[in-house]
N, C-alpha and C. Protein backbone atom coordinates (compact mmCIF):
# COMPACT_ATOMS: atom_id res chain seq x y z
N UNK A 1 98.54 95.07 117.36
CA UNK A 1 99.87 94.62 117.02
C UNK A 1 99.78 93.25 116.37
N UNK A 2 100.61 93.25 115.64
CA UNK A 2 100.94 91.80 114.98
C UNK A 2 101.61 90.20 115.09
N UNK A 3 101.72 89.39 114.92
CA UNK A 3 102.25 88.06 115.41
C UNK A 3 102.17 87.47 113.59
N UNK A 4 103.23 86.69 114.10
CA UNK A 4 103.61 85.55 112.54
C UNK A 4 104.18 84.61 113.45
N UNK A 5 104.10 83.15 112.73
CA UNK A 5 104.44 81.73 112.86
C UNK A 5 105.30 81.13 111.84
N UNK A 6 106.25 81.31 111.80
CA UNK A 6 106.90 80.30 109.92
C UNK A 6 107.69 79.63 110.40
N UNK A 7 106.98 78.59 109.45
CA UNK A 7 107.59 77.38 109.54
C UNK A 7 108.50 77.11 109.02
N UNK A 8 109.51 76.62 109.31
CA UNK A 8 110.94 77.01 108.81
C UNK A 8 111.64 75.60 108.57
N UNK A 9 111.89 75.05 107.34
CA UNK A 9 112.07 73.92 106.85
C UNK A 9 114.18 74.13 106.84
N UNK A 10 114.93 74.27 107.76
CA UNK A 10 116.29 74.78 107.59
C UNK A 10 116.57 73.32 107.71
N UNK A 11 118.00 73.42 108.56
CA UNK A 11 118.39 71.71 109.05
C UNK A 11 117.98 70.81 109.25
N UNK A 12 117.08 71.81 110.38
CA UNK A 12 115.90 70.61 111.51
C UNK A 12 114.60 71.71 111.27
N UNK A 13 113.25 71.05 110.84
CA UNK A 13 111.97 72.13 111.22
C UNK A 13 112.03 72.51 112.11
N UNK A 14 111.67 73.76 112.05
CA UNK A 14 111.58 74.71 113.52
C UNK A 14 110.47 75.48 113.13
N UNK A 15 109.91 76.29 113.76
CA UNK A 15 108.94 77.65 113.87
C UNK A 15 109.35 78.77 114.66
N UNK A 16 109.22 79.78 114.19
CA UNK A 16 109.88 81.24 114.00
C UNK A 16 108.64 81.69 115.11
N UNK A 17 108.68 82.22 116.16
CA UNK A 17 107.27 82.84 116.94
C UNK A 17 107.74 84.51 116.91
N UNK A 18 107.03 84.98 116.51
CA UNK A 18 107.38 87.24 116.33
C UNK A 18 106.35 87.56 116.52
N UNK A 19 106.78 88.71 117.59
CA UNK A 19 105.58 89.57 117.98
C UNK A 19 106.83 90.80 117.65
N UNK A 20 105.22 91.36 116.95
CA UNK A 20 105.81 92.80 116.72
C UNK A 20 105.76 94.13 118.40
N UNK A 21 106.75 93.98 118.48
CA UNK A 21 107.05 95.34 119.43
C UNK A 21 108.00 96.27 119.35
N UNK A 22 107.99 97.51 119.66
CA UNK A 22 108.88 98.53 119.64
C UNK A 22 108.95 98.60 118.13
N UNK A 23 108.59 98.53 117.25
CA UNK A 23 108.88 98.47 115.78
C UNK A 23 109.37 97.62 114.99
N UNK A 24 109.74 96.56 115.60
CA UNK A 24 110.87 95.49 115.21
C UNK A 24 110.00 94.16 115.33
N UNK A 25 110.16 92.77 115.09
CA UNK A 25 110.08 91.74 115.45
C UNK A 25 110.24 91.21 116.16
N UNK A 26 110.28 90.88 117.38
CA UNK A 26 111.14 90.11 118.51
C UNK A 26 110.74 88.74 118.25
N UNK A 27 111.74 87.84 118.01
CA UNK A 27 111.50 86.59 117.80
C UNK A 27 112.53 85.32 118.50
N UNK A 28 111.71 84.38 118.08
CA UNK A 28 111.53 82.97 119.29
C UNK A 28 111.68 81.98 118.46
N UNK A 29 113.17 81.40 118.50
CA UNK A 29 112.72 79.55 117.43
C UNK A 29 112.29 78.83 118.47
N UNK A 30 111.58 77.85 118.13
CA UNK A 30 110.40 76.68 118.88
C UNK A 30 110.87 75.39 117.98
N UNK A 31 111.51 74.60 118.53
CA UNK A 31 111.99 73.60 117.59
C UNK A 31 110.72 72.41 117.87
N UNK A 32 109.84 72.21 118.34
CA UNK A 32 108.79 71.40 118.43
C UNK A 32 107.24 72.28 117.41
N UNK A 33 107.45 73.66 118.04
CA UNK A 33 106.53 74.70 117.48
C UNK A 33 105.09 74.39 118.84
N UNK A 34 104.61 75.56 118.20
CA UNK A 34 103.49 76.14 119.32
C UNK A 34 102.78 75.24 119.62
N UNK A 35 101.95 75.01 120.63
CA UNK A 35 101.16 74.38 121.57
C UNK A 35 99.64 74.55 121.50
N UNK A 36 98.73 74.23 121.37
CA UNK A 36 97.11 74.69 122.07
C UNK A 36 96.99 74.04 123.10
N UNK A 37 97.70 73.19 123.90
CA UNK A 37 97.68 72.23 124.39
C UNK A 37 98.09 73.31 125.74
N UNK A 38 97.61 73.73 126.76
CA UNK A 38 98.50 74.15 128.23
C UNK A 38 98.86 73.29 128.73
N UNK A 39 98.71 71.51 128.72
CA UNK A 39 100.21 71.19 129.47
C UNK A 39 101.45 70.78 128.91
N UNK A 40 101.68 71.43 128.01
CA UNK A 40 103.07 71.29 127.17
C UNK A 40 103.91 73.01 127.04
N UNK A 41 104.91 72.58 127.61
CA UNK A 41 105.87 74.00 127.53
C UNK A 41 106.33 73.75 126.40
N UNK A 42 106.62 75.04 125.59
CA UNK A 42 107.44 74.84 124.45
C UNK A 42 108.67 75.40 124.23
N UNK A 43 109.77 74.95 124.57
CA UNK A 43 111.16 75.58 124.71
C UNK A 43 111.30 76.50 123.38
N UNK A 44 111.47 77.73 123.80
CA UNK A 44 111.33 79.13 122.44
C UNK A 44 112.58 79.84 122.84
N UNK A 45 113.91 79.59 122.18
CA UNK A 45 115.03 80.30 122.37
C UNK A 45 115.01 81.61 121.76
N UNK A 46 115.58 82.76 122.25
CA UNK A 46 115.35 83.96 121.64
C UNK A 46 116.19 84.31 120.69
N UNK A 47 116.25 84.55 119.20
CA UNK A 47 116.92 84.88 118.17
C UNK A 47 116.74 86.37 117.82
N UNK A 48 117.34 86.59 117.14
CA UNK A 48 118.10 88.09 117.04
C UNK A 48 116.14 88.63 116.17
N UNK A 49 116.19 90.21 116.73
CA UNK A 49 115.50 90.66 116.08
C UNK A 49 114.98 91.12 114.39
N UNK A 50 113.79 90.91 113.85
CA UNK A 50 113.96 90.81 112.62
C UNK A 50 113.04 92.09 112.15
N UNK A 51 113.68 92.62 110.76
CA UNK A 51 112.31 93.96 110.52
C UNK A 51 110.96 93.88 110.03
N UNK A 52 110.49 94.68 110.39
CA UNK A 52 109.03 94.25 110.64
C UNK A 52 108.07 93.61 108.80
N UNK A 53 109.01 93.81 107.75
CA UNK A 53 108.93 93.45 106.39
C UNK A 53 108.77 91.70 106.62
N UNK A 54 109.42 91.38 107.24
CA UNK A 54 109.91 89.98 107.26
C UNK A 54 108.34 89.34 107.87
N UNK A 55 107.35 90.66 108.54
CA UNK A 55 106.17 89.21 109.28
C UNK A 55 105.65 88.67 107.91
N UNK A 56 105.81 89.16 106.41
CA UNK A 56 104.92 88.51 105.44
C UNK A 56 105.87 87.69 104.37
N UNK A 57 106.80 87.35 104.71
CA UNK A 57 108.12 86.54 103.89
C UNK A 57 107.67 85.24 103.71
N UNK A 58 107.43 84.44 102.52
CA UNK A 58 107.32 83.29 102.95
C UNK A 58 108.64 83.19 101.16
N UNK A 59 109.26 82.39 101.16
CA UNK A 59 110.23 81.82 100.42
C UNK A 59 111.42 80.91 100.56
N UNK A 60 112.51 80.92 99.67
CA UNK A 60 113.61 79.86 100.18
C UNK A 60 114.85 80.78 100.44
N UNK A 61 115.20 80.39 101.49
CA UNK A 61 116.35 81.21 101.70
C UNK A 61 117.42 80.14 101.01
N UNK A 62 118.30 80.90 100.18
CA UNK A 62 119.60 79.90 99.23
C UNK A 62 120.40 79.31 99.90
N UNK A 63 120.84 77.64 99.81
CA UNK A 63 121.99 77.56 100.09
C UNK A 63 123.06 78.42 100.44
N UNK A 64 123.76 78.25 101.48
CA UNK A 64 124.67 78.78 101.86
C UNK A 64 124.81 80.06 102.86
N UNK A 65 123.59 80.38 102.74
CA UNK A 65 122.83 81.63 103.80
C UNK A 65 122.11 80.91 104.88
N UNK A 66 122.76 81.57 105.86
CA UNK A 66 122.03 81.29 107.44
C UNK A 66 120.57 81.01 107.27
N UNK A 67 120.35 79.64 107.76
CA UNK A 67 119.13 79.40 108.21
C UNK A 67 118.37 78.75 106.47
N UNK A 68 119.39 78.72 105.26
CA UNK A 68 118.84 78.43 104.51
C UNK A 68 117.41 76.98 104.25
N UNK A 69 116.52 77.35 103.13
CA UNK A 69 115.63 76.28 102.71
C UNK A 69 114.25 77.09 103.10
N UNK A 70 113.10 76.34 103.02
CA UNK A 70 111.63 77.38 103.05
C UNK A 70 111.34 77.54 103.82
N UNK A 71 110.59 78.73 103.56
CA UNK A 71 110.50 79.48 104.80
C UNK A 71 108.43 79.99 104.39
N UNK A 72 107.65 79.32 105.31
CA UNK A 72 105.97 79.37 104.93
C UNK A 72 105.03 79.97 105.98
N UNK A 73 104.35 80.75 105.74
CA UNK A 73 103.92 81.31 107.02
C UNK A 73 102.87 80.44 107.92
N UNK A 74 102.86 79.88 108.59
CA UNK A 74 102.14 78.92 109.56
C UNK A 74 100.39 79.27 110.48
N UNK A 75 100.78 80.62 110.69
CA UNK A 75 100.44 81.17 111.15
C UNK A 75 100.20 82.93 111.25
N UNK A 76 99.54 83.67 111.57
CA UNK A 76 99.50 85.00 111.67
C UNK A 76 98.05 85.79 112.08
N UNK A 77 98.50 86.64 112.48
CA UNK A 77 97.42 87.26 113.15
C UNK A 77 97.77 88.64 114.44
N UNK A 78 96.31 88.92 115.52
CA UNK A 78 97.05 90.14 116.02
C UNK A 78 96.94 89.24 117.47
N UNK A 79 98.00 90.31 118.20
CA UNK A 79 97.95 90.02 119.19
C UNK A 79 97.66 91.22 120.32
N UNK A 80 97.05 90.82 121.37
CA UNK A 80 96.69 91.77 122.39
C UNK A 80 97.38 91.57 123.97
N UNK A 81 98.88 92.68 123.91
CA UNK A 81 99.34 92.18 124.91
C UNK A 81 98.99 92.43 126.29
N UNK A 82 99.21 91.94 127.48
CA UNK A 82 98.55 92.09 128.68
C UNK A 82 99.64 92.55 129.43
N UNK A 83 99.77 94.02 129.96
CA UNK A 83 100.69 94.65 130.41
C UNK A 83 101.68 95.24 129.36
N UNK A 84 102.84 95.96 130.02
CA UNK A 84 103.79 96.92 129.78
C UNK A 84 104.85 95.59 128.72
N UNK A 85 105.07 95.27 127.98
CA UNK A 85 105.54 94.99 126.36
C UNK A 85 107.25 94.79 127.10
N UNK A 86 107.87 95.98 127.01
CA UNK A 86 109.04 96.32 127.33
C UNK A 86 109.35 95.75 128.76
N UNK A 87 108.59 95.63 129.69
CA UNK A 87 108.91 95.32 131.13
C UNK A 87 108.76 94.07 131.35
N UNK A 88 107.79 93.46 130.25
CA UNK A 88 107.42 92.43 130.35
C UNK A 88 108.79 91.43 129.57
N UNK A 89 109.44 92.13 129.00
CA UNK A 89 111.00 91.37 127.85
C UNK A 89 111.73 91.49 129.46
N UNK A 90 111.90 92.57 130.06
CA UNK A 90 113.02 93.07 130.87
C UNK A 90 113.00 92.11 132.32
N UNK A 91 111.65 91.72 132.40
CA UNK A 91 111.65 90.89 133.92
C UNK A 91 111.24 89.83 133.60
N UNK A 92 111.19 89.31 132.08
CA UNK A 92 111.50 87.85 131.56
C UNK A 92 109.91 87.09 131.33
N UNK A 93 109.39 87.66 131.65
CA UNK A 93 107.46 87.37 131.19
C UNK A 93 106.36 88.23 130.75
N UNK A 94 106.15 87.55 129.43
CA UNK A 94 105.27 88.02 128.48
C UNK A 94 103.63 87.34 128.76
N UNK A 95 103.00 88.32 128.50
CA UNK A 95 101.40 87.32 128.76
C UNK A 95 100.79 88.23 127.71
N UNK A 96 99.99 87.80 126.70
CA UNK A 96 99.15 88.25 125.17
C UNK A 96 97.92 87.39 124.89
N UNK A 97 97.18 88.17 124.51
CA UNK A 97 96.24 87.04 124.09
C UNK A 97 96.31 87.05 122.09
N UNK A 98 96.32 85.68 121.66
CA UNK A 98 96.73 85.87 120.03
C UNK A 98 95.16 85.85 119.21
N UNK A 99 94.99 86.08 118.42
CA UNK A 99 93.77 85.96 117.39
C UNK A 99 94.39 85.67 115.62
N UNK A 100 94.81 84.77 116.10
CA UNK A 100 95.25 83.76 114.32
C UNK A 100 94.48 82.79 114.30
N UNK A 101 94.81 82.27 112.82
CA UNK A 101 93.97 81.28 112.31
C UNK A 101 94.00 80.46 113.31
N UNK A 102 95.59 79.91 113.52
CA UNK A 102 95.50 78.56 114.32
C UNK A 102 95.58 79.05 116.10
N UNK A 103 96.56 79.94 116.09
CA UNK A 103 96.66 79.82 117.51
C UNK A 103 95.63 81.03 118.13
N UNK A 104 95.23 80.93 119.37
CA UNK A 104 93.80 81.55 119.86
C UNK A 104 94.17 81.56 121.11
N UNK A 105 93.66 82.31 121.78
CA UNK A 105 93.56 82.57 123.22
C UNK A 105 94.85 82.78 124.21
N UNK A 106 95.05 82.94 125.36
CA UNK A 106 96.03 83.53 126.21
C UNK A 106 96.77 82.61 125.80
N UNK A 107 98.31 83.23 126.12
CA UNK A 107 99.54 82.62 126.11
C UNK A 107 100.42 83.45 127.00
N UNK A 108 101.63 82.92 127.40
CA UNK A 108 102.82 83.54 128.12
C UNK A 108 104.10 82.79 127.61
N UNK A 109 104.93 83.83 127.41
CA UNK A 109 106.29 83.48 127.36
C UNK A 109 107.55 83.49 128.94
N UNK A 110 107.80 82.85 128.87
CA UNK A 110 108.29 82.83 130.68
C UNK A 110 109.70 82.51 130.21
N UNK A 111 110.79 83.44 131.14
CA UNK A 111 112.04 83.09 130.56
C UNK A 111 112.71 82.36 132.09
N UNK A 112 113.37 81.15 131.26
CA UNK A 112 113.99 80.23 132.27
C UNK A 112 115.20 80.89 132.71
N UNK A 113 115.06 81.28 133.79
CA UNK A 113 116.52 81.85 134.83
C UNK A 113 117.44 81.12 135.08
N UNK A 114 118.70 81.55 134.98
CA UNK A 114 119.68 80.41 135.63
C UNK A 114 119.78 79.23 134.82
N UNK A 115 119.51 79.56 133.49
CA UNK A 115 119.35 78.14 132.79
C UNK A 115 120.62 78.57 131.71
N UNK A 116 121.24 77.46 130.85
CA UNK A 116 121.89 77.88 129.46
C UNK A 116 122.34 79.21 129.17
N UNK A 117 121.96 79.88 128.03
CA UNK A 117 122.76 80.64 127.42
C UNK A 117 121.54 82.42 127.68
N UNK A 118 120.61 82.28 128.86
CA UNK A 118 119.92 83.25 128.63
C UNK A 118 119.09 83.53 128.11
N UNK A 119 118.90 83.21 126.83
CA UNK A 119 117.74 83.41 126.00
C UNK A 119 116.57 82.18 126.08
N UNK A 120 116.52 81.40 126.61
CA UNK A 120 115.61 80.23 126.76
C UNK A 120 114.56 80.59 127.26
N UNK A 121 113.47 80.70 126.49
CA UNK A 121 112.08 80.90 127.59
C UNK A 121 111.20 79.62 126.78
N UNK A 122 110.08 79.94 127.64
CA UNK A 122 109.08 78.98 127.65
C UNK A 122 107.79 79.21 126.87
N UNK A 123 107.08 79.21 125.90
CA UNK A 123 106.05 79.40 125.53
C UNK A 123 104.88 78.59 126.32
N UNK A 124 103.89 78.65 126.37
CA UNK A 124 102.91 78.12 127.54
C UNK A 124 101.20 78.64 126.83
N UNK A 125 100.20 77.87 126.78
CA UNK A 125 99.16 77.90 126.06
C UNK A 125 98.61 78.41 127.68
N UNK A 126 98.08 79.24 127.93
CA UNK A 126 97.23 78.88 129.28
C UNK A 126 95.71 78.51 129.35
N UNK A 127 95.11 77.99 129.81
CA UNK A 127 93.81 77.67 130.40
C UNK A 127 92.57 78.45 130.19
N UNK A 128 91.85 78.47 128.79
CA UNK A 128 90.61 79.03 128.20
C UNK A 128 90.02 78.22 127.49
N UNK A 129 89.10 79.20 126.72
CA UNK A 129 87.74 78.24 126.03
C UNK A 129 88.92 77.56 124.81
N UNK A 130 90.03 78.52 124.34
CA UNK A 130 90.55 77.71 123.38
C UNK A 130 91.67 76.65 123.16
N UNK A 131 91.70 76.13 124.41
CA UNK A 131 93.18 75.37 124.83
C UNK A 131 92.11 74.11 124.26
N UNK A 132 93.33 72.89 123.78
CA UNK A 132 92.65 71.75 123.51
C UNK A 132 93.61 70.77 123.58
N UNK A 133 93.27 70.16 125.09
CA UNK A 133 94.35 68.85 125.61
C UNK A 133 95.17 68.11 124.53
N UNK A 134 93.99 67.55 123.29
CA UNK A 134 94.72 66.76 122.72
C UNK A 134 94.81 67.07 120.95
N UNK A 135 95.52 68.43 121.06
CA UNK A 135 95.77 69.20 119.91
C UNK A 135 97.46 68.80 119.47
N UNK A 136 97.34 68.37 118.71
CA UNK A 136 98.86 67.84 118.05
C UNK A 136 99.43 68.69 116.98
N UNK A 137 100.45 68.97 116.85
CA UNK A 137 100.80 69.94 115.75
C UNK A 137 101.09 69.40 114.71
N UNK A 138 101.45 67.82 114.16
CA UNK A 138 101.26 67.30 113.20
C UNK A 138 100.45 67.33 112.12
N UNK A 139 99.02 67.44 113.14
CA UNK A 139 98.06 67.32 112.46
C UNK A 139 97.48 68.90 111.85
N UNK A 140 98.86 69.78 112.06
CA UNK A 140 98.06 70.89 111.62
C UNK A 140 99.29 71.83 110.68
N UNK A 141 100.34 71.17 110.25
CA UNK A 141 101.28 71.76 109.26
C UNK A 141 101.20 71.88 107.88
N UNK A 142 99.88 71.95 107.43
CA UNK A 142 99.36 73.31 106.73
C UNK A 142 99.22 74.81 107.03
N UNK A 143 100.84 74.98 106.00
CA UNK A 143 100.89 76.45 106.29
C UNK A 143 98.91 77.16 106.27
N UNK A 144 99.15 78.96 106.97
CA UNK A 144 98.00 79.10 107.28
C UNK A 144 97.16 80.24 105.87
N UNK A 145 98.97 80.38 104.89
CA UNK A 145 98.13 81.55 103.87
C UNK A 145 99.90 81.19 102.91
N UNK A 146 99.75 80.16 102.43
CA UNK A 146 100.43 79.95 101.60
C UNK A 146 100.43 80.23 99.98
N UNK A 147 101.13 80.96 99.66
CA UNK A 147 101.24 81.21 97.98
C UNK A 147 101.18 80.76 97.05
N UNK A 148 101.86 79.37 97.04
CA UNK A 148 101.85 78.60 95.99
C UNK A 148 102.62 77.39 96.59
N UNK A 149 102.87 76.48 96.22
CA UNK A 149 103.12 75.19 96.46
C UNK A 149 105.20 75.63 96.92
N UNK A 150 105.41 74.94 97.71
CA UNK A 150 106.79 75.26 98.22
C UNK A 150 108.08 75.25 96.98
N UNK A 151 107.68 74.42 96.05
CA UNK A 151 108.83 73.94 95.08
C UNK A 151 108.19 75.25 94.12
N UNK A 152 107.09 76.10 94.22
CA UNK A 152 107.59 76.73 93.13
C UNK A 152 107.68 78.42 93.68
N UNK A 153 108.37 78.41 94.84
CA UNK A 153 108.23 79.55 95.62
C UNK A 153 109.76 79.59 94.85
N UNK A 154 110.13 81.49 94.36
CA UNK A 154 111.19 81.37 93.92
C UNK A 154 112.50 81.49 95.25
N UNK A 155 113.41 81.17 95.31
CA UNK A 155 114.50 81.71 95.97
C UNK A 155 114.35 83.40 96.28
N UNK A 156 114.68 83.71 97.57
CA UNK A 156 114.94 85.34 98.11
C UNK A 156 116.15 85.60 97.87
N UNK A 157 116.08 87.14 97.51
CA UNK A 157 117.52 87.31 97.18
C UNK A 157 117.71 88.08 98.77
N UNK A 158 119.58 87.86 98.45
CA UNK A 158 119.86 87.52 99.46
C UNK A 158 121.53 88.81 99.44
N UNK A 159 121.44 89.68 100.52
CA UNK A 159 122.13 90.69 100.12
C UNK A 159 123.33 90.64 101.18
């Protein structure tokens, strides 16, 4: 199964986290973005599902359309989930191990109960050969399979 990262240049940068399941996208904005780091949670609110066309999108969404401005893929790769997919959405924790450029090794998504609006979970790097204390994401926002330079990515049309 598949995973994408895009980095999403809208209002405020954010990163898009999708794992492909059930056929669809299930996806996560991360307004800090992903972690290698296990002691940093990364607050990943759950956004509406996207089709599975969208894991290779990188462009500008137009003014005036939700979520508009560029949109670059950060990241991508497969993922290998650990347990039942569906049960794991339904009782609010996900555990996968990823194989992308940037992000590597176990992860869990943990959804905060009793918190806000429901959809709030937690992204979480856990404890392997590839976690790295003092991994900063600054230092790594070079998209991971970019097309061409952002200003000359054309506009998506937009239906």
């Amino acid at each position: 199964m598949r995973f994408v990262v895009h980095e999403h240049h809208s209002t405020h940068l954010h990163f898009d986290f999708r794992l492909e399941i059930t056929g669809v996208l299930k996806s996560w904005a991360i307004p800090k973005g992903p972690s290698m780091n296990p002691a940093e949670k990364r607050l990943a609110v759950m956004v509406e599902d996207h089709s599975l066309e969208y894991i290779d999108f990188e462009g500008i969404i137009p003014e005036g359309h939700y979520g508009a401005g560029p949109v670059l893929i950060w990241d991508s790769g497969e993922f290998q989930p650990e347990g039942d997919l569906e049960s794991g959405l339904k009782k609010g924790r996900l555990s996968f191990t990823l194989t992308g450029k940037k992000l590597k090794g176990s992860f869990s998504l943990i959804l905060m109960k009793g918190r806000g609006s429901g959809k709030e979970w937690l992204l979480i790097k856990r404890k392997d050969s590839f976690a790295k204390g003092d991994w900063k994401i600054k230092e790594d926002l070079t998209p991971a399979r970019k097309k061409k330079p952002v200003e000359k990515i054309p506009p998506c049309e937009m239906s």
